[in-house]
Protein backbone atom coordinates (compact mmCIF):
# COMPACT_ATOMS: atom_id res chain seq x y z
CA UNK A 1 -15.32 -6.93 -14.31
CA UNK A 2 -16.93 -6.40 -10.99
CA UNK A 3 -14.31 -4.96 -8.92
CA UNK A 4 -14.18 -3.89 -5.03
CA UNK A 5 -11.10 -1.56 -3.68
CA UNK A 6 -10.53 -2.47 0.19
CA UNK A 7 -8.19 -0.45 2.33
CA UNK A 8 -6.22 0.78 5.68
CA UNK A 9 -5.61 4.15 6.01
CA UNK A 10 -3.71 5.30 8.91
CA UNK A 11 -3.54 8.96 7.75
CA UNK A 12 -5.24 9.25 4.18
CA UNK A 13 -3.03 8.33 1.78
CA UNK A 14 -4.26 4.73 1.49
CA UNK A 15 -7.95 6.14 1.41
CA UNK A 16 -6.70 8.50 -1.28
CA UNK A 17 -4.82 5.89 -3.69
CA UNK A 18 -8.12 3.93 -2.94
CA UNK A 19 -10.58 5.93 -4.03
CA UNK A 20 -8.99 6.94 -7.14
CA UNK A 21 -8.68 3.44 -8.22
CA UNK A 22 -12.32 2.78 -7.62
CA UNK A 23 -13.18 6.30 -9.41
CA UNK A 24 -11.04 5.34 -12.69
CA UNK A 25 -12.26 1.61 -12.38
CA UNK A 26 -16.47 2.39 -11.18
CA UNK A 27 -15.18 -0.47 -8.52
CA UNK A 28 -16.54 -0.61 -4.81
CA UNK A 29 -14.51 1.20 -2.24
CA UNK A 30 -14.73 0.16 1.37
CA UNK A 31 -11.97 0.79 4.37
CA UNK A 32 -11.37 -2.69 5.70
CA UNK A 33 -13.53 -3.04 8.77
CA UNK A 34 -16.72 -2.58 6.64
CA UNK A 35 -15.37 -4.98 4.39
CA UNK A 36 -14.66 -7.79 6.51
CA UNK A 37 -18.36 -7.65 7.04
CA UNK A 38 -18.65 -8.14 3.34
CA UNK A 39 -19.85 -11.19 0.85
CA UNK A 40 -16.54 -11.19 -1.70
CA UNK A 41 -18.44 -13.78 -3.87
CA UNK A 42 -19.48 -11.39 -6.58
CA UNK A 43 -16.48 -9.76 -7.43
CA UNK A 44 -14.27 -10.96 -9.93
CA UNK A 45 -11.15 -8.76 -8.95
CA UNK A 46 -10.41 -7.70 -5.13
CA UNK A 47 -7.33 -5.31 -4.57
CA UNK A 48 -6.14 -4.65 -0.92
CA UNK A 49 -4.47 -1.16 -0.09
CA UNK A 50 -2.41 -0.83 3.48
CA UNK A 51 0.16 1.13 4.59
CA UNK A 52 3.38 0.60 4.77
CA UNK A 53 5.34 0.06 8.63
CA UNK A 54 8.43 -0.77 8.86
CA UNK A 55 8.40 -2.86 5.56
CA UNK A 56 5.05 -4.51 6.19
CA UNK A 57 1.50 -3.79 4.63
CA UNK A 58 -0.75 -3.21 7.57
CA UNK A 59 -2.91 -5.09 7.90
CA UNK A 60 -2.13 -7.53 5.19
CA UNK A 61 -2.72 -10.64 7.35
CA UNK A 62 -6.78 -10.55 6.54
CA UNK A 63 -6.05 -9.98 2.62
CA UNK A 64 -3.48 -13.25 3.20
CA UNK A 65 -5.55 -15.30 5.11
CA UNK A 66 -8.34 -14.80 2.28
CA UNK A 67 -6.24 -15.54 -0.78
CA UNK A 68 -6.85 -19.60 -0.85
CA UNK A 69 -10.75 -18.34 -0.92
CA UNK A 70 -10.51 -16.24 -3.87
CA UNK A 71 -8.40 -18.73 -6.38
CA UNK A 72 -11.18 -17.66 -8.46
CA UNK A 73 -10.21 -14.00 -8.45
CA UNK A 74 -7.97 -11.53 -9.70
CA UNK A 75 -5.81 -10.69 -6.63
CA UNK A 76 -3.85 -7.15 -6.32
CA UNK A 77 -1.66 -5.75 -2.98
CA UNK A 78 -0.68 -2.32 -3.16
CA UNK A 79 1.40 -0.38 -0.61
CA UNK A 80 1.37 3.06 0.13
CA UNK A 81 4.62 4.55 1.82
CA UNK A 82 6.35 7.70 2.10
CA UNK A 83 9.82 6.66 -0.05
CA UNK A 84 9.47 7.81 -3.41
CA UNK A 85 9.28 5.55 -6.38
CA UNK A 86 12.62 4.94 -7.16
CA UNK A 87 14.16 3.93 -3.78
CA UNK A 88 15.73 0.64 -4.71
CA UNK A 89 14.74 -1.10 -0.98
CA UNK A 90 10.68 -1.32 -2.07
CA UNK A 91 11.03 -4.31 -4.26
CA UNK A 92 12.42 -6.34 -1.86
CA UNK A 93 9.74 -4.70 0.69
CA UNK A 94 7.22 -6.11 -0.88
CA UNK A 95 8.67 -9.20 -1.58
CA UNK A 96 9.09 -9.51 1.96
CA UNK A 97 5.20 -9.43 2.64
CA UNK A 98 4.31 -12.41 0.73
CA UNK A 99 5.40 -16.38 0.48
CA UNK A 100 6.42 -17.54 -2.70
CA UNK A 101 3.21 -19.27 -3.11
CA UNK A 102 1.11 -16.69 -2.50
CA UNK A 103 3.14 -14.15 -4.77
CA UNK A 104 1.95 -16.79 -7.74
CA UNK A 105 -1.47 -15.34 -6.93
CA UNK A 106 -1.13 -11.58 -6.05
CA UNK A 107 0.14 -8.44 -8.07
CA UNK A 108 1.77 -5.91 -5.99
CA UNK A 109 2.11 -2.51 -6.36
CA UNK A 110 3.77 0.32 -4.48
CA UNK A 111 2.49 3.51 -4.48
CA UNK A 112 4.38 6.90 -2.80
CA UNK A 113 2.16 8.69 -0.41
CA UNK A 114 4.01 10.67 2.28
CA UNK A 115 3.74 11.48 5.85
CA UNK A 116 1.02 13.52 7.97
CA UNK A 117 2.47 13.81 11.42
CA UNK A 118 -1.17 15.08 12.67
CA UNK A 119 -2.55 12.23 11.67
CA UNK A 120 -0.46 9.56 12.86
CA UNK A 121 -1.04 7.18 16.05
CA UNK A 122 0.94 7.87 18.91
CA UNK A 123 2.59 4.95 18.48
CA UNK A 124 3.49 5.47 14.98
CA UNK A 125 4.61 8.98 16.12
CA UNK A 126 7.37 7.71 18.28
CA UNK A 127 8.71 5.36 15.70
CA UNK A 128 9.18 7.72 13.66
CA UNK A 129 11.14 9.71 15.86
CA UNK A 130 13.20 6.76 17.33
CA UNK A 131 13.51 6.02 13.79
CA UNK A 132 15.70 9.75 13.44
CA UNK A 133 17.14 9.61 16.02
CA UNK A 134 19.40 6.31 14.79
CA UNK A 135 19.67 7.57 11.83
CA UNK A 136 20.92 11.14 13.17
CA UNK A 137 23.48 8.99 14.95
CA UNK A 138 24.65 6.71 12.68
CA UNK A 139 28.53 7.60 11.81
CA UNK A 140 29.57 7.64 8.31
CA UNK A 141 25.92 8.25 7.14
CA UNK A 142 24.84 7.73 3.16
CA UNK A 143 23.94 10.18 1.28
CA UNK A 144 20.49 8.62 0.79
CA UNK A 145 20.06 7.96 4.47
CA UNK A 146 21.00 12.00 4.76
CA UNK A 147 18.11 12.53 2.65
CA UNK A 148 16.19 10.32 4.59
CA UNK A 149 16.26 12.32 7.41
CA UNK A 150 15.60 15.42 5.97
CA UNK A 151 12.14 13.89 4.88
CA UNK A 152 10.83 12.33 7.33
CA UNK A 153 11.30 15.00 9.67
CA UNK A 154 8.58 16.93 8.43
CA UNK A 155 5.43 16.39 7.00
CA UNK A 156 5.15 16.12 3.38
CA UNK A 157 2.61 14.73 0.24
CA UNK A 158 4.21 12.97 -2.83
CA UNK A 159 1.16 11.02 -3.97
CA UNK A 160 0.02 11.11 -7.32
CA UNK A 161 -2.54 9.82 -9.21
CA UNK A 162 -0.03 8.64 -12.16
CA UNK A 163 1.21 5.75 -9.49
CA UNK A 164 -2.26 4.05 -9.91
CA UNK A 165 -2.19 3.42 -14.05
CA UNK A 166 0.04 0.16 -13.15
CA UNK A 167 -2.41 -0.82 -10.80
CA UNK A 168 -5.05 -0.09 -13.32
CA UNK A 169 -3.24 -2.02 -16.40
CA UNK A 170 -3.34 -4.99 -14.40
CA UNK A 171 -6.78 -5.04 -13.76
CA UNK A 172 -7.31 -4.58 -17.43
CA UNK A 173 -5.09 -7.27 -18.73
CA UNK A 174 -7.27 -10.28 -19.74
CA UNK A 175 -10.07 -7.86 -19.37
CA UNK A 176 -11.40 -5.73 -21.95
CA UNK A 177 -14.27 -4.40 -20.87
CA UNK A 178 -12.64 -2.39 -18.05
C-alpha cells in the first residue's frame, strides 16, 4: 500500500515519530509545508503527525479540511505530546480534535514525546511557564498535577519507538502486503 507520512514538528519529536513510521512502513515522509504542495492521488493511506497544544493537534485544520477528498483512503491522526501514555485526559484529547463524523473516517493515535525547551517558539515558551505558574498556585494540588509540574519544568525525552506498532497495525489491517 502506497503510503505517505506528513507532519508538524515544533521541536523534533513529531519529525522523529514520523520518520520511524515511514522507515518501518518504506512510506513517503514530508513535513507539512512540502506536502501541501503535494498530489495525494497516489497514495492509498495518508497519516498526519502534529503536536500536541493545549489539547489540539497543530495544525490539524489542513489534514481536516482534506478528509472529504480522501474517502478513498486510509486516514490516520497521531499526536505527539509530552504526557506519558497512561494519563487518562488523552482520550478525551483526541476526541476533542475531531467531529463525530469525521472520527468515522480517521484512526488516532497518541504518541509520548517530551519537551525541548531550546527548541520551542517563544510563544510556546511562555505558555509553558504561565502554564506552572497556575499550577504552582493552585491550593489543594493532586498528586498527578504535583507530578505535572515536576516535568514540565525541565526538559525531558520519553519517546519511543514501541508507541508507533499501533500506528503500524492499523495500517496493516485489511492490508497484507505491508
Amino acid at each position: 500500500m502506497k503510503t505517505i507520512i506528513i507532519y508538524n514538528s515544533q521541536t523534533g519529536f513529531t519529525k522523529r515519530y514520523a520518520e520511524w513510521i515511514a522507515e518501518a512502513t518504506g512510506a513517503d515522509c514530508l513535513e507539512l509545508s512540502a506536502a501541501k504542495r503535494k498530489n495525494m492521488d497516489t497514495y492509498e493511506a495518508i497519516v498526519f503527525g502534529g503536536w500536541a497544544c493545549a489539547g489540539s493537534i497543530s495544525k490539524l485544520n489542513w489534514f481536516k479540511g482534506n478528509i472529504d477528498k480522501w474517502a478513498d483512503k486510509k486516514l490516520i491522526a497521531f499526536c505527539v505530546g509530552g504526557s506519558p501514555i497512561d494519563n487518562p485526559e488523552i482520550e478525551q484529547a483526541l476526541k476533542q480534535n475531531f467531529k463525530e463524523s469525521e472520527s468515522k473516517k480517521v484512526s488516532v493515535f497518541y504518541c509520548p514525546g517530551g519537551f525541548n525547551y531550546d527548541k520551542m517558539s517563544a510563544s510556546s515558551k511562555l505558555m509553558r511557564k504561565m502554564f506552572i505558574k497556575m499550577l504552582k498556585a493552585k491550593k489543594g494540588k493532586t498528586e498527578a498535577e504535583q507530578e505535572m509540574i515536576k516535568m514540565i519544568s525541565t526538559s525531558y525525552d520519553i519517546s519511543d519507538k514501541k508507541y508507533i506498532e499501533p500506528i503500524l497495525e492499523c495500517l496493516k489491517k485489511n492490508h497484507p502486503l505491508l
